[in-house]
C-alpha atoms as a PDB file:
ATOM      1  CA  UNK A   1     -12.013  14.596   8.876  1.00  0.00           C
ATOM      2  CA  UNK A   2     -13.443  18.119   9.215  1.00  0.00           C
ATOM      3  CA  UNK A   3     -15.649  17.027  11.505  1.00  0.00           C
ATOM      4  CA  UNK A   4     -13.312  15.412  13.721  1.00  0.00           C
ATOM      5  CA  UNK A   5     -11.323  18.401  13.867  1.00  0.00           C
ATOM      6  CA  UNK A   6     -14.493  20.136  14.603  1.00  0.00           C
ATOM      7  CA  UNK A   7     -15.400  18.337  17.546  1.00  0.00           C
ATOM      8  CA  UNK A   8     -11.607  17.124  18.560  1.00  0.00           C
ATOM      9  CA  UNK A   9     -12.282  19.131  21.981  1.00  0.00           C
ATOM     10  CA  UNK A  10     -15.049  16.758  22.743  1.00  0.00           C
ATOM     11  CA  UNK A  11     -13.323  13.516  22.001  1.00  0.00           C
ATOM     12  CA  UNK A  12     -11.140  11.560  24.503  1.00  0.00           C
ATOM     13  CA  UNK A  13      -7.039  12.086  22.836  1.00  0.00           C
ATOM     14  CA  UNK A  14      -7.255   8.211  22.605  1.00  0.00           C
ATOM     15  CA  UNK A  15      -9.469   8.759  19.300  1.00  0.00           C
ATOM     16  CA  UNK A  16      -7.659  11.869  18.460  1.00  0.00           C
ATOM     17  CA  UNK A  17      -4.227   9.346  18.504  1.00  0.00           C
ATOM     18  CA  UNK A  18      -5.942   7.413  16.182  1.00  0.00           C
ATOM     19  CA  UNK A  19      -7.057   9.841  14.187  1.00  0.00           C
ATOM     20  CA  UNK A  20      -2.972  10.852  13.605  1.00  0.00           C
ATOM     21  CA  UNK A  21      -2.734   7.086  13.093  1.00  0.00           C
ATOM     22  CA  UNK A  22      -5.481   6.625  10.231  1.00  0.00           C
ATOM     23  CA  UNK A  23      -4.459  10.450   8.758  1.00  0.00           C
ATOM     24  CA  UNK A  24      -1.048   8.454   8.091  1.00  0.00           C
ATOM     25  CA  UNK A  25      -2.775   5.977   6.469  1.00  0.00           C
ATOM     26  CA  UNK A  26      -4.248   7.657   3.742  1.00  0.00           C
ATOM     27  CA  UNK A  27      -1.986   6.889   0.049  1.00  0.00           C
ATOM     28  CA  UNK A  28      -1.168  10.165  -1.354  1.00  0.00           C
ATOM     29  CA  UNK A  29      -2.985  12.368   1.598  1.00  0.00           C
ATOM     30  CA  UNK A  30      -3.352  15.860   0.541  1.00  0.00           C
ATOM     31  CA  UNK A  31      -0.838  18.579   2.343  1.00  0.00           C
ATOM     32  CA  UNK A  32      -3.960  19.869   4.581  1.00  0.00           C
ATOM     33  CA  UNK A  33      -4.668  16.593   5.856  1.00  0.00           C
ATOM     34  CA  UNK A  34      -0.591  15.859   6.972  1.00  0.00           C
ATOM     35  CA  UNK A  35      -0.192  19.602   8.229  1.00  0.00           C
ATOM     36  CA  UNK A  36      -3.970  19.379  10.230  1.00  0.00           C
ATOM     37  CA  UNK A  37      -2.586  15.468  11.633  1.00  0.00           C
ATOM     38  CA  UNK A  38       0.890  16.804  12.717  1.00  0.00           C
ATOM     39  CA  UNK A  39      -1.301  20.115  14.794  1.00  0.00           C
ATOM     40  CA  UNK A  40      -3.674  16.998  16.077  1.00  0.00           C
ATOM     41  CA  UNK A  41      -0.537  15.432  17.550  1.00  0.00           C
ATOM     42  CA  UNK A  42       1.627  18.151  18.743  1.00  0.00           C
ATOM     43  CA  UNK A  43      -2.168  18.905  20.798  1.00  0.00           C
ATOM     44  CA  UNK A  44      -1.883  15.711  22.158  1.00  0.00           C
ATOM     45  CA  UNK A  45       1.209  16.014  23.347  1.00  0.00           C
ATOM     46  CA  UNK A  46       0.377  16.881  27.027  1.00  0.00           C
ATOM     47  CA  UNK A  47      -1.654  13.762  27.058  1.00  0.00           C
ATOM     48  CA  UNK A  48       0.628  11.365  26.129  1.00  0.00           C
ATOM     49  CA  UNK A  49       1.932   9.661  29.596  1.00  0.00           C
ATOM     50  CA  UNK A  50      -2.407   8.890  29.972  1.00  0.00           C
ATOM     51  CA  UNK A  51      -2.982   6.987  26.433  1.00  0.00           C
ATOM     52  CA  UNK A  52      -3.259   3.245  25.979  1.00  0.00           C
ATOM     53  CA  UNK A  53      -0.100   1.832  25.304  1.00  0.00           C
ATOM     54  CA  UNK A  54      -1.575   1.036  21.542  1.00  0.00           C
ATOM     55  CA  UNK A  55      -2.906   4.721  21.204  1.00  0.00           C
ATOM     56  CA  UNK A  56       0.378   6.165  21.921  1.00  0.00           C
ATOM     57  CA  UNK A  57       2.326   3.826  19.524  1.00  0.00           C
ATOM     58  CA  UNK A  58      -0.228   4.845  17.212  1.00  0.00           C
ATOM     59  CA  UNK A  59      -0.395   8.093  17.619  1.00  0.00           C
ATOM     60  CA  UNK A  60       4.083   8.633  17.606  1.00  0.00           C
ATOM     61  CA  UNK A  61       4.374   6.001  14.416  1.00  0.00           C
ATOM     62  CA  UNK A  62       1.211   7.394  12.234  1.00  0.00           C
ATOM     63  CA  UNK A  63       3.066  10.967  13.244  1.00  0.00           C
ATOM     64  CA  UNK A  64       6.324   9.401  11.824  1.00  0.00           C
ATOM     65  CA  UNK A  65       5.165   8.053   8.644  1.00  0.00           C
ATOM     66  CA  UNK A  66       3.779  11.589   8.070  1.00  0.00           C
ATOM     67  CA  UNK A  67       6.230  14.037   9.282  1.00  0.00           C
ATOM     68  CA  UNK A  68       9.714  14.537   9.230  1.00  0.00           C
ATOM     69  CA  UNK A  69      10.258  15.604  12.550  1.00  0.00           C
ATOM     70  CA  UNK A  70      10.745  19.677  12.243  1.00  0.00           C
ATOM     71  CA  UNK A  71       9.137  21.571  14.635  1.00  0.00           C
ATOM     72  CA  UNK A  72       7.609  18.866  16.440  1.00  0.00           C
ATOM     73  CA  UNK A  73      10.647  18.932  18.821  1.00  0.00           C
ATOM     74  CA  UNK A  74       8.304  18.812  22.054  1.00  0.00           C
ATOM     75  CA  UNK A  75       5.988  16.268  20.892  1.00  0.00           C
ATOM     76  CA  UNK A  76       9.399  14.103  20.279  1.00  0.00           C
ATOM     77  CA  UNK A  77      10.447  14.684  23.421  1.00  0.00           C
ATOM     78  CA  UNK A  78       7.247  14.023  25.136  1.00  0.00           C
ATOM     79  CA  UNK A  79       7.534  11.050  23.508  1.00  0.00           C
ATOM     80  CA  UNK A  80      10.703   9.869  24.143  1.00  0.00           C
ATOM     81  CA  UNK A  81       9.860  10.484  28.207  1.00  0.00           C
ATOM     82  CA  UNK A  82       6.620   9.024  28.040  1.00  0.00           C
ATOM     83  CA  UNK A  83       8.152   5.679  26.679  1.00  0.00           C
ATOM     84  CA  UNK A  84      10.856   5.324  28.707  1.00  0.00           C
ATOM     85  CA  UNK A  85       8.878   5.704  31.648  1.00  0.00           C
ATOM     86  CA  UNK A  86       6.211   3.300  31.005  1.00  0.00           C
ATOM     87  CA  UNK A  87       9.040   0.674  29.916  1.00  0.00           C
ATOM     88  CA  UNK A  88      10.616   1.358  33.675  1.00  0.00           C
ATOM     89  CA  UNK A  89       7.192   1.149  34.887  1.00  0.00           C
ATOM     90  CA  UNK A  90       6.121  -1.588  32.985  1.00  0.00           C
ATOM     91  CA  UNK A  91       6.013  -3.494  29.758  1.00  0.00           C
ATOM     92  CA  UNK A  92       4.705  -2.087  27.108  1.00  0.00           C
ATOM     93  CA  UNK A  93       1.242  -4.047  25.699  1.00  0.00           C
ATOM     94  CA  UNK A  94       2.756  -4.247  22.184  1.00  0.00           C
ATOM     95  CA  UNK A  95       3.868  -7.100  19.922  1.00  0.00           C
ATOM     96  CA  UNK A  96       7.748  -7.203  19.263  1.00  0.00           C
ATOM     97  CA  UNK A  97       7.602  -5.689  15.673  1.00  0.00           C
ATOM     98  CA  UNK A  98       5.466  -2.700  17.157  1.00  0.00           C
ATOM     99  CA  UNK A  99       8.867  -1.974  19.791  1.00  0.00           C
ATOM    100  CA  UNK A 100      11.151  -1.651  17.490  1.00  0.00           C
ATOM    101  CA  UNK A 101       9.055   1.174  15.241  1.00  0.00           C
ATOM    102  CA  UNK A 102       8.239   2.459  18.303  1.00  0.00           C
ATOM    103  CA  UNK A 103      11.791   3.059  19.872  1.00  0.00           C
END
């Protein structure tokens, strides 16, 4: 992890949205890791409309399973846009169970 956050600048926000995704993944994280995955996120937040469709649902679920939503209002938002357009635009490549965390 420290070295991911180290380098983040480098990597493309499709492997930082996984990195949110994994961070949330981790039983019992430590309050360093959640804090350091919600700051990876809320970074990513100008890149959301340009992830994957499986990065982004990564990346907004692994943030919910961590994170009760405080001061992440912008991210949210982001978010919310950045769905709703690509479900005008097109569907979504995500299995049904996936849509309904998602929305």
């Amino acid at each position: 992890w420290p070295l991911l956050l180290e380098h983040r600048q480098q990597l493309p926000a499709a492997k930082l949205a996984e990195a949110v995704w994994a961070a949330s993944a981790v039983p019992s994280p430590p309050k360093d890791l959640l804090y350091q995955a919600v700051g990876l996120a809320r970074e990513l937040t100008p890149q959301l409309p340009e992830l994957p469709d499986e990065a982004l649902y990564r990346c907004v679920y692994g943030l919910a399973r961590i994170h009760s939503g405080r001061g992440s209002a912008l991210y949210l938002r982001s978010a919310q846009r950045c769905a709703v357009q690509l479900l005008q635009r097109r569907p979504l490549q995500l299995m049904p169970r996936q849509l309904v965390r998602f929305c």
